[in-house]
C-alpha atoms as a PDB file:
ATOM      1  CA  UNK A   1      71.849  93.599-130.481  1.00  0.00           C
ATOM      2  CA  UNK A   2      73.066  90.700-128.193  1.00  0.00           C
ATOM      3  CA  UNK A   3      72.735  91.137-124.443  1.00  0.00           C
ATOM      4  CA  UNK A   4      75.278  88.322-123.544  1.00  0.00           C
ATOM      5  CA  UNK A   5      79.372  88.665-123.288  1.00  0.00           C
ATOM      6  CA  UNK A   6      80.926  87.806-126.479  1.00  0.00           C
ATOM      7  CA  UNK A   7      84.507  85.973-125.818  1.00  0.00           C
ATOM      8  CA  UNK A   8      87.117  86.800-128.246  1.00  0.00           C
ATOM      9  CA  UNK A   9      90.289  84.070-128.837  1.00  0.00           C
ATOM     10  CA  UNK A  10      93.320  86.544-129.949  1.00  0.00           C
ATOM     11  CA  UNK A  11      94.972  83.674-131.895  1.00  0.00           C
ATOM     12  CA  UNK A  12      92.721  81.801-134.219  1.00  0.00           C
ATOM     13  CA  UNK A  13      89.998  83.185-136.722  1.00  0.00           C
ATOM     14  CA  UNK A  14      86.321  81.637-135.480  1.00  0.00           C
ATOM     15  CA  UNK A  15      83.039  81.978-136.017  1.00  0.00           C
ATOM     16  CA  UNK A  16      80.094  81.643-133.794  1.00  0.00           C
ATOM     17  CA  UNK A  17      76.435  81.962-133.409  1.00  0.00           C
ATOM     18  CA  UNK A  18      75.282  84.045-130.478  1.00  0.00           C
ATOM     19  CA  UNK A  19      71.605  83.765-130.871  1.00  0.00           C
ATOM     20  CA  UNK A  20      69.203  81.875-132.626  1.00  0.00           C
ATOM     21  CA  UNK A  21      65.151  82.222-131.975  1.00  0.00           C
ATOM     22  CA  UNK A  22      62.071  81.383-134.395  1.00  0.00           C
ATOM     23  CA  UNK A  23      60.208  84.443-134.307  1.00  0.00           C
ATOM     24  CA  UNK A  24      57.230  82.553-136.015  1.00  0.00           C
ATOM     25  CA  UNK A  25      56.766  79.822-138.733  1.00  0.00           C
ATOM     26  CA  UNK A  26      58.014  82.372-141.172  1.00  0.00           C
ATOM     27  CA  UNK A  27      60.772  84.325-139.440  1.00  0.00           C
ATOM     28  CA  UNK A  28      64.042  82.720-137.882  1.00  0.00           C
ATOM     29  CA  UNK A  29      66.775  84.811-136.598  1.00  0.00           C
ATOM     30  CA  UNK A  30      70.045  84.128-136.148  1.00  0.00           C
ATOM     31  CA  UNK A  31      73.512  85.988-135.387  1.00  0.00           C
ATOM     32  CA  UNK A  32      76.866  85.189-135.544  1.00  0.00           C
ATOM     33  CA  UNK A  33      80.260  86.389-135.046  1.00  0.00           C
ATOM     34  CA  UNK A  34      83.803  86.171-137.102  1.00  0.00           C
ATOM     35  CA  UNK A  35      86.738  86.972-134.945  1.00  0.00           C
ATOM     36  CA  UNK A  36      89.598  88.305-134.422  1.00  0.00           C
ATOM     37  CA  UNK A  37      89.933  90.360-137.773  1.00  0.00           C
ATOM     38  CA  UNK A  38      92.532  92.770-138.313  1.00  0.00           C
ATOM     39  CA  UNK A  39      91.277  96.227-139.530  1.00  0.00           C
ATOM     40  CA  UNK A  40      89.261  96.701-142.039  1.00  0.00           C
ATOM     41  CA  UNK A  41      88.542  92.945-143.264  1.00  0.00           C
ATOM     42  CA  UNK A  42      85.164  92.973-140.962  1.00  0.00           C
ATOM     43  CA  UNK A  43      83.497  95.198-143.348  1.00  0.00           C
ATOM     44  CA  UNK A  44      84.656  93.849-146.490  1.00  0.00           C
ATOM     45  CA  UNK A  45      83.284  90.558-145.587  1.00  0.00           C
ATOM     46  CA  UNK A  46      80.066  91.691-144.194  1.00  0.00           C
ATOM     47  CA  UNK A  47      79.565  93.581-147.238  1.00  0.00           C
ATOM     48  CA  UNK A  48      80.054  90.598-149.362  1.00  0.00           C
ATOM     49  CA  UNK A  49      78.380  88.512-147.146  1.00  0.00           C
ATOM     50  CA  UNK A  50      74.872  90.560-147.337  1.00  0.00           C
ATOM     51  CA  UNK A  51      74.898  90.437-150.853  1.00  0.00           C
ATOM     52  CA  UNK A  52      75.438  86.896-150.857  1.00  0.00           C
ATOM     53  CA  UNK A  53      73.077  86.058-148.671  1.00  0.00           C
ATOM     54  CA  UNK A  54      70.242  88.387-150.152  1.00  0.00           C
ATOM     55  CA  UNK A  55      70.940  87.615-153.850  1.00  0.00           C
ATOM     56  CA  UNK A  56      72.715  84.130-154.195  1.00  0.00           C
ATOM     57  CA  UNK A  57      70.544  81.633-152.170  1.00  0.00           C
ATOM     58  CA  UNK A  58      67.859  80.160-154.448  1.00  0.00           C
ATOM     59  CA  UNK A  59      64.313  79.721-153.139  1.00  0.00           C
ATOM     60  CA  UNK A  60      61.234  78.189-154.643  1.00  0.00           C
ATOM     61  CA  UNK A  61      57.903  80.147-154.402  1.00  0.00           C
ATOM     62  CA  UNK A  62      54.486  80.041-156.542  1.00  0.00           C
ATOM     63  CA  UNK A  63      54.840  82.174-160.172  1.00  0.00           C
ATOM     64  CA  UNK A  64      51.827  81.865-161.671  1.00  0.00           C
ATOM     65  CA  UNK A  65      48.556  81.189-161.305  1.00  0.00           C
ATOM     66  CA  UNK A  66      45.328  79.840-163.574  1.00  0.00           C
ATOM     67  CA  UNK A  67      41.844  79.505-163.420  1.00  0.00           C
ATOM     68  CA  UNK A  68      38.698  80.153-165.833  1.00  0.00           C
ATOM     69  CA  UNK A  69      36.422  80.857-162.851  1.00  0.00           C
ATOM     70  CA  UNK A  70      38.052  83.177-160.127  1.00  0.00           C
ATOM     71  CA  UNK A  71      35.419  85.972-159.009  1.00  0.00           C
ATOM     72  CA  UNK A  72      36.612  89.485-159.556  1.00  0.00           C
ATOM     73  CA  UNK A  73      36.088  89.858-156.212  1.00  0.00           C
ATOM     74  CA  UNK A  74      38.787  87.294-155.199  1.00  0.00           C
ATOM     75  CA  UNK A  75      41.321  87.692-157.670  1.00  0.00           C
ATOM     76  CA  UNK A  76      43.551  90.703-156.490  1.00  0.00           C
ATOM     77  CA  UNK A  77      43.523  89.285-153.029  1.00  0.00           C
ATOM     78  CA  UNK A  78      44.091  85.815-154.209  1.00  0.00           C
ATOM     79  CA  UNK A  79      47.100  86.277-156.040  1.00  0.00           C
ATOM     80  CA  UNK A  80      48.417  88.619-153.130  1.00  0.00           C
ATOM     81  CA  UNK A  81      48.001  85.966-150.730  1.00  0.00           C
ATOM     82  CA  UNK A  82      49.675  83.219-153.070  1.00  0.00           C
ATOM     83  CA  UNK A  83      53.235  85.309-153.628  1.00  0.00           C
ATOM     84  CA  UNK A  84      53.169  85.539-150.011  1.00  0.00           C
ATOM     85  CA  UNK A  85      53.390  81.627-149.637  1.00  0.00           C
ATOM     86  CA  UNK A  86      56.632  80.120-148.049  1.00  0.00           C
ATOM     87  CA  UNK A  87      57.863  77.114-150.165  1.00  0.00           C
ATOM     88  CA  UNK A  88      60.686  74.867-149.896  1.00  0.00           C
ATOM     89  CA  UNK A  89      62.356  72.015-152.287  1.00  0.00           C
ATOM     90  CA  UNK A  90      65.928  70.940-152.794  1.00  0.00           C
ATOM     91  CA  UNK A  91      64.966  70.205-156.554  1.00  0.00           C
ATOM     92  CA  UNK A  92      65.582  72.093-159.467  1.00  0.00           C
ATOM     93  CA  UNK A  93      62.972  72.857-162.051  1.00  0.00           C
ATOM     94  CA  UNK A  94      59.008  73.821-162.328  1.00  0.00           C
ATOM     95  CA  UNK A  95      56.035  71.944-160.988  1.00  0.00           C
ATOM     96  CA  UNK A  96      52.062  72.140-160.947  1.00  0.00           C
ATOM     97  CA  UNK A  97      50.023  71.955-158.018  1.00  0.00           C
ATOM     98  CA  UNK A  98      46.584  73.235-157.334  1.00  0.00           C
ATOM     99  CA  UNK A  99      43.564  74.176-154.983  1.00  0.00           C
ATOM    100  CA  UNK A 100      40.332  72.444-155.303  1.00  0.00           C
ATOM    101  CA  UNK A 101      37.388  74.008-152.715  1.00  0.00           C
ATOM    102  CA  UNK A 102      34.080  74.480-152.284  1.00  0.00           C
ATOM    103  CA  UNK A 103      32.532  77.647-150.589  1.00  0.00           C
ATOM    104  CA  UNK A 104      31.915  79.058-148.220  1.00  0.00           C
ATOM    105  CA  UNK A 105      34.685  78.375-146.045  1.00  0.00           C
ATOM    106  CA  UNK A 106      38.300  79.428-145.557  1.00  0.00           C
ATOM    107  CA  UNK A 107      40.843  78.749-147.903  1.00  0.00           C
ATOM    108  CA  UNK A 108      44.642  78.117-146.845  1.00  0.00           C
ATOM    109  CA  UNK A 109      47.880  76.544-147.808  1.00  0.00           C
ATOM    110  CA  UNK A 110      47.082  73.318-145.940  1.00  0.00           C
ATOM    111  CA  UNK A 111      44.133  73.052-149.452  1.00  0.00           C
ATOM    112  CA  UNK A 112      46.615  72.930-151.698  1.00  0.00           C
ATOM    113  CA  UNK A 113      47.986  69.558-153.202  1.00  0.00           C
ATOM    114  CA  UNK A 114      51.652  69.675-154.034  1.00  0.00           C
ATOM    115  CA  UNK A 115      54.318  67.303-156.094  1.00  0.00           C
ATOM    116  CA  UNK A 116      56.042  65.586-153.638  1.00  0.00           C
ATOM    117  CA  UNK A 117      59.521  67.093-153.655  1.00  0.00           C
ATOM    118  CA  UNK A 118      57.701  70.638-152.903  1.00  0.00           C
ATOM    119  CA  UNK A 119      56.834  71.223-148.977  1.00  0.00           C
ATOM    120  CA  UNK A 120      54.912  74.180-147.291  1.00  0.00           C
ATOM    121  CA  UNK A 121      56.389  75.812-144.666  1.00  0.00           C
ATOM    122  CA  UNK A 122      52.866  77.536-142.744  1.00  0.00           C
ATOM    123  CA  UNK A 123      50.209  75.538-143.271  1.00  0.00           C
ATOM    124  CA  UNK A 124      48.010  77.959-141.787  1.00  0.00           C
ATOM    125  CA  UNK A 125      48.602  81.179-144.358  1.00  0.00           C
ATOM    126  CA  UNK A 126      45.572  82.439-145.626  1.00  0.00           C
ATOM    127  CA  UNK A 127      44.685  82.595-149.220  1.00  0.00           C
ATOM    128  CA  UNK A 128      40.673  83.124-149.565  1.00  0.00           C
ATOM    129  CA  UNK A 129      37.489  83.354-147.557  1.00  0.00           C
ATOM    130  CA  UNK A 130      34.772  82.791-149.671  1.00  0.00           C
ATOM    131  CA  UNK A 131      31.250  83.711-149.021  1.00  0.00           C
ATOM    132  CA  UNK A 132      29.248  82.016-151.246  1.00  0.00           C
ATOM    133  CA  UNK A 133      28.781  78.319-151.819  1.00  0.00           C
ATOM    134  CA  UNK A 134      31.407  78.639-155.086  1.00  0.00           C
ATOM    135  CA  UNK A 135      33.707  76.128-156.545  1.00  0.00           C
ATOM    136  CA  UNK A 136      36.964  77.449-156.480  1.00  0.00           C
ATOM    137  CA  UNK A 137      39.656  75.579-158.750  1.00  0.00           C
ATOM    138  CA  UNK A 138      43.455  77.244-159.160  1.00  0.00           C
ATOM    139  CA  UNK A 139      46.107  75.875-161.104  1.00  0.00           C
ATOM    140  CA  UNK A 140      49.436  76.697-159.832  1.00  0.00           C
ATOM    141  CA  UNK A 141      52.902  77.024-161.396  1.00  0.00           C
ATOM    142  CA  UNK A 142      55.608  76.298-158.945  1.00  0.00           C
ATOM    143  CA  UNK A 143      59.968  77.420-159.295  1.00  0.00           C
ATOM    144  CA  UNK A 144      63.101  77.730-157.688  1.00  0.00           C
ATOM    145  CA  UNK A 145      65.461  80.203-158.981  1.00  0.00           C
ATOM    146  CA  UNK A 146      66.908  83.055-157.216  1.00  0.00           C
ATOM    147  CA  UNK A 147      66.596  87.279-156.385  1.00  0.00           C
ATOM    148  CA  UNK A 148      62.531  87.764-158.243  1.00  0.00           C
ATOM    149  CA  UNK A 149      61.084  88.202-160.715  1.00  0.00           C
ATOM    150  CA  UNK A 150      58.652  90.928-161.576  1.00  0.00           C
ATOM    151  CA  UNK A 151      55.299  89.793-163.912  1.00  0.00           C
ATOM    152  CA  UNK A 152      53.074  92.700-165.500  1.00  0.00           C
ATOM    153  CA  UNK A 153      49.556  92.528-163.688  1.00  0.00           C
ATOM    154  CA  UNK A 154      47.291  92.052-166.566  1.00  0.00           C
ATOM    155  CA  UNK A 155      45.898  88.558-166.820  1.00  0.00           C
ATOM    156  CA  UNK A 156      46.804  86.261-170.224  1.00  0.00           C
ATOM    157  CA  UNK A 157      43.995  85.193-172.804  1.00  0.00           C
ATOM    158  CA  UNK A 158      43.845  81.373-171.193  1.00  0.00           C
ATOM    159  CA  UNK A 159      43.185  82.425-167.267  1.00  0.00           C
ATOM    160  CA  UNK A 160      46.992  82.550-166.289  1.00  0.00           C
ATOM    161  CA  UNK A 161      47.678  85.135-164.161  1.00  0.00           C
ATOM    162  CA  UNK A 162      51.225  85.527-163.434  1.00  0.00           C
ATOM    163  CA  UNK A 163      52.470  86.330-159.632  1.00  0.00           C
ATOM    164  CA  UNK A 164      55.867  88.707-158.810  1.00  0.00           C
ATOM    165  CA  UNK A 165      58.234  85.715-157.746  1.00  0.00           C
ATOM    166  CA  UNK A 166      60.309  86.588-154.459  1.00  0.00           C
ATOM    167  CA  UNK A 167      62.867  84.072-154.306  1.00  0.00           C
ATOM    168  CA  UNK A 168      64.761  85.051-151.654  1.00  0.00           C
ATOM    169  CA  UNK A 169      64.838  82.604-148.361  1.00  0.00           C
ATOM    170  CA  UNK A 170      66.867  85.783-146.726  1.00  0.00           C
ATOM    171  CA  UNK A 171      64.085  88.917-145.777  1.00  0.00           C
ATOM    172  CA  UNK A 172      67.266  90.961-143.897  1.00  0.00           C
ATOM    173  CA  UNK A 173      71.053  90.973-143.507  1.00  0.00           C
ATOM    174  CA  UNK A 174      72.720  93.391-141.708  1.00  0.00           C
ATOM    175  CA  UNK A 175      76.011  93.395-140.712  1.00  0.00           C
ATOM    176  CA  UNK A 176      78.085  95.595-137.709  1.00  0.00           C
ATOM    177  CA  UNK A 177      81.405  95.585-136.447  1.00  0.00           C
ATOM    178  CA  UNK A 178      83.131  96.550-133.092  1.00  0.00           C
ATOM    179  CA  UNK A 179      86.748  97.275-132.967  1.00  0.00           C
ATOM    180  CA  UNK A 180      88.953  96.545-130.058  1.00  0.00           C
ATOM    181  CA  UNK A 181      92.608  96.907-129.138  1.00  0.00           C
ATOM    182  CA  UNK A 182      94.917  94.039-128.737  1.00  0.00           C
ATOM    183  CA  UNK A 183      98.083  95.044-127.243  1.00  0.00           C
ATOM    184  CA  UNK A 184      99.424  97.419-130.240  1.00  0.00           C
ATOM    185  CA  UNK A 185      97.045  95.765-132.552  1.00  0.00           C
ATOM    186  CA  UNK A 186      93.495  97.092-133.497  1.00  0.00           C
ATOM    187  CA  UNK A 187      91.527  94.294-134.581  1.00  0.00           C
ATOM    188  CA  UNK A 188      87.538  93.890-135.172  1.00  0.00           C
ATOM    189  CA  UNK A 189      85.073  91.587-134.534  1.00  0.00           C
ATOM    190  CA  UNK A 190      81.975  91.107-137.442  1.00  0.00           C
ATOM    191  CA  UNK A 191      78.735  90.727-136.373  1.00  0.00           C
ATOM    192  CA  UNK A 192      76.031  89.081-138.656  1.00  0.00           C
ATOM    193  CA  UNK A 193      72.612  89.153-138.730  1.00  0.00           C
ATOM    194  CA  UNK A 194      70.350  87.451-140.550  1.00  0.00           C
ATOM    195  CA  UNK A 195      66.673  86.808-140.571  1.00  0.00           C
ATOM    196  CA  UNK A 196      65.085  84.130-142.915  1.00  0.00           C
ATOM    197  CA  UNK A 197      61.270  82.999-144.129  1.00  0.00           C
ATOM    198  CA  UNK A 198      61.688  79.878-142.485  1.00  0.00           C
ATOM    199  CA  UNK A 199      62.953  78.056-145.323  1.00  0.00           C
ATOM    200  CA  UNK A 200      66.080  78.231-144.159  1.00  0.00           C
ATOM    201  CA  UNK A 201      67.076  78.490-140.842  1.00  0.00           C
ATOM    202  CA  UNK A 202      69.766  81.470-140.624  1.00  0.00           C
ATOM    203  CA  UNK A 203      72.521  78.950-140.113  1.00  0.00           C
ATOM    204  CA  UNK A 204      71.403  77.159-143.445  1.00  0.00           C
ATOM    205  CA  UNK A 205      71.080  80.703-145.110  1.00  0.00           C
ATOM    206  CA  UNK A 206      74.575  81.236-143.922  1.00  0.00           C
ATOM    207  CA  UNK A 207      76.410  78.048-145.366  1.00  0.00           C
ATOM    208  CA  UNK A 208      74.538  78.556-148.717  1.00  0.00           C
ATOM    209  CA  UNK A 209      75.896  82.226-149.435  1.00  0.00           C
ATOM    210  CA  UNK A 210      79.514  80.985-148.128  1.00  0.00           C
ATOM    211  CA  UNK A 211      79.103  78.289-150.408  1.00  0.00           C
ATOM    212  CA  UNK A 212      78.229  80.235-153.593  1.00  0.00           C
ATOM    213  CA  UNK A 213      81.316  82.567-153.036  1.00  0.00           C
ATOM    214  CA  UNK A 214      83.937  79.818-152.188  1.00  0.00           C
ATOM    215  CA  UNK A 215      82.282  78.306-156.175  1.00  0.00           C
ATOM    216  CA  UNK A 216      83.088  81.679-157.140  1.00  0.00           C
ATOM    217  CA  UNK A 217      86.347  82.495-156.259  1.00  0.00           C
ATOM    218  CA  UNK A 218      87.447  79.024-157.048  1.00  0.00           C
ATOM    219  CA  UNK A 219      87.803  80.350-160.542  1.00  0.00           C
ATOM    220  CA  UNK A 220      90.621  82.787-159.811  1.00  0.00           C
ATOM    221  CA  UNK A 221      92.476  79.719-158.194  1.00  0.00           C
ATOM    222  CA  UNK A 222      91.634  77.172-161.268  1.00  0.00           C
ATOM    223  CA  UNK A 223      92.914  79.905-163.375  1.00  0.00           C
ATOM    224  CA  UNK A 224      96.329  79.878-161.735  1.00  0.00           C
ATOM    225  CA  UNK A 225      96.863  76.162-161.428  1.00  0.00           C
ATOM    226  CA  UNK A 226      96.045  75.999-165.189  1.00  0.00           C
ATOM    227  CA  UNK A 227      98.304  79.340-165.591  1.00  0.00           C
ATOM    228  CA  UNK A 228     100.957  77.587-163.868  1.00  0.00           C
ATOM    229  CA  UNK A 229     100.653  74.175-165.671  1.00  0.00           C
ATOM    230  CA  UNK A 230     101.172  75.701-168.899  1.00  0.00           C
ATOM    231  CA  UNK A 231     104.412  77.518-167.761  1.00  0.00           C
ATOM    232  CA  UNK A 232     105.977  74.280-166.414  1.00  0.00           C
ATOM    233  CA  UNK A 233     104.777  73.065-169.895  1.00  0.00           C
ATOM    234  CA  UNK A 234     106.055  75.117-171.880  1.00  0.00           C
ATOM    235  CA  UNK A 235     109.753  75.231-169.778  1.00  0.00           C
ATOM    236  CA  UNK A 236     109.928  71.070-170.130  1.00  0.00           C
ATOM    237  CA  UNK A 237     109.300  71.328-173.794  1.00  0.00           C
ATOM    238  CA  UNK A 238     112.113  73.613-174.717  1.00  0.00           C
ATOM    239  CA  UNK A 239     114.300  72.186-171.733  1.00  0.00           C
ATOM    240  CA  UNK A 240     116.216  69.310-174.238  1.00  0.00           C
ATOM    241  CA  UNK A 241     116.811  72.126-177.137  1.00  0.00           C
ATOM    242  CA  UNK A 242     118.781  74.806-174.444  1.00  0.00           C
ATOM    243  CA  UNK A 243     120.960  71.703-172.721  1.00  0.00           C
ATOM    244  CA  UNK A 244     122.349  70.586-176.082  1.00  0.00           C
ATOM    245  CA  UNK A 245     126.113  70.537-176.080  1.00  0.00           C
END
């Protein structure tokens, strides 16, 4: 996993990344360590943490396609080629975008013309090579959401044909744990990893999915201020009737 000696402080909970490396345009890597844990929290928060980090993080990705014209020929490898496109936008909502080309040539992501809050991440993915001097001219249909989406494969009546949407900036998680002894005291250090589509960076990935669960477990805490507001309420409103003399 990691060649290099981890450090442990036996006082005060930290965490730490302990590699990072860009495997390629679309695959970063990155792990990181929580420490010291007593036994048995590791795996509860790696647990939580993979799911967080493989279903909560919203990406944006291409989810449809249209066009009156695309050869049979091209189509199924087309729309393969366009779900495997790396997007990324900080906005919320759908856009259009498109490819406009002329064959033969190569077609890749660096052909197609985007809104400006939507950036590609690789530039150099492939999408088509046609072979004959064609006009090729694809609408596209643009999201960000999160987890996917899974579209039936038959085309509709006007040209659209729609794409399975991958969301997901995360590809892996995986989490491990290795226990130690501290004087009488077994504790446990978690180790994360996480590998992303370039996206996010793994450290990104990271602060998202911590983010979404701190917004979630806020609730339990709102719900007990508001509990405890209404007790102290209710006590100073009947306070005057049980001091009467």
């Amino acid at each position: 996993m990691v060649g290099e000696k981890v450090t442990v402080s036996t006082r005060t909970l930290q965490w730490k990344c302990v590699e990072s490396r860009v495997d390629s345009k679309r695959l970063y890597y990155g792990c990181f360590i929580l420490s010291p844990l007593m036994k048995g929290q590791a795996d509860t928060i790696g647990i939580v943490m993979r799911r967080a980090l493989l279903g909560e993080i919203e990406g944006t990705c291409i989810t449809s396609a249209k066009s009156d014209k695309i050869p049979h020929e091209y189509s199924t490898k087309i729309l393969m080629n366009l779900k495997e496109i790396v997007l990324r936008s900080d906005m919320y909502g759908t856009w259009n975008a498109s490819i406009c080309v002329k064959g033969p040539g190569y077609v890749t992501t660096q052909d197609i013309i985007l809104p400006p809050s939507v950036e590609i991440i690789d530039n150099t993915q492939h999408i088509a090579n046609l072979t004959e001097p064609i006009n090729l001219c694809i609408g596209l249909q643009i999201e960000r959401n999160h987890g996917y989406r899974i579209k039936t494969p038959n085309n509709f009546q006007d040209g659209s044909y729609p794409i399975d949407a991958v969301f997901m900036p995360v590809r892996n998680a995986y989490h491990s744990i290795h226990s130690y002894v501290n004087g009488n005291e077994k504790q446990e250090i978690l180790f994360l990893e996480i590998w992303t589509n370039g996206s996010l960076t793994p450290k990104e990935a990271l602060y998202e999915a911590s983010r979404n669960l701190i917004d979630f477990y806020s609730l339990f805490t709102c719900g007990r201020r508001k509990l405890e507001f209404r007790k102290q309420s209710t006590q100073s409103y009947f306070t005057p009737f049980f001091h009467l003399s």
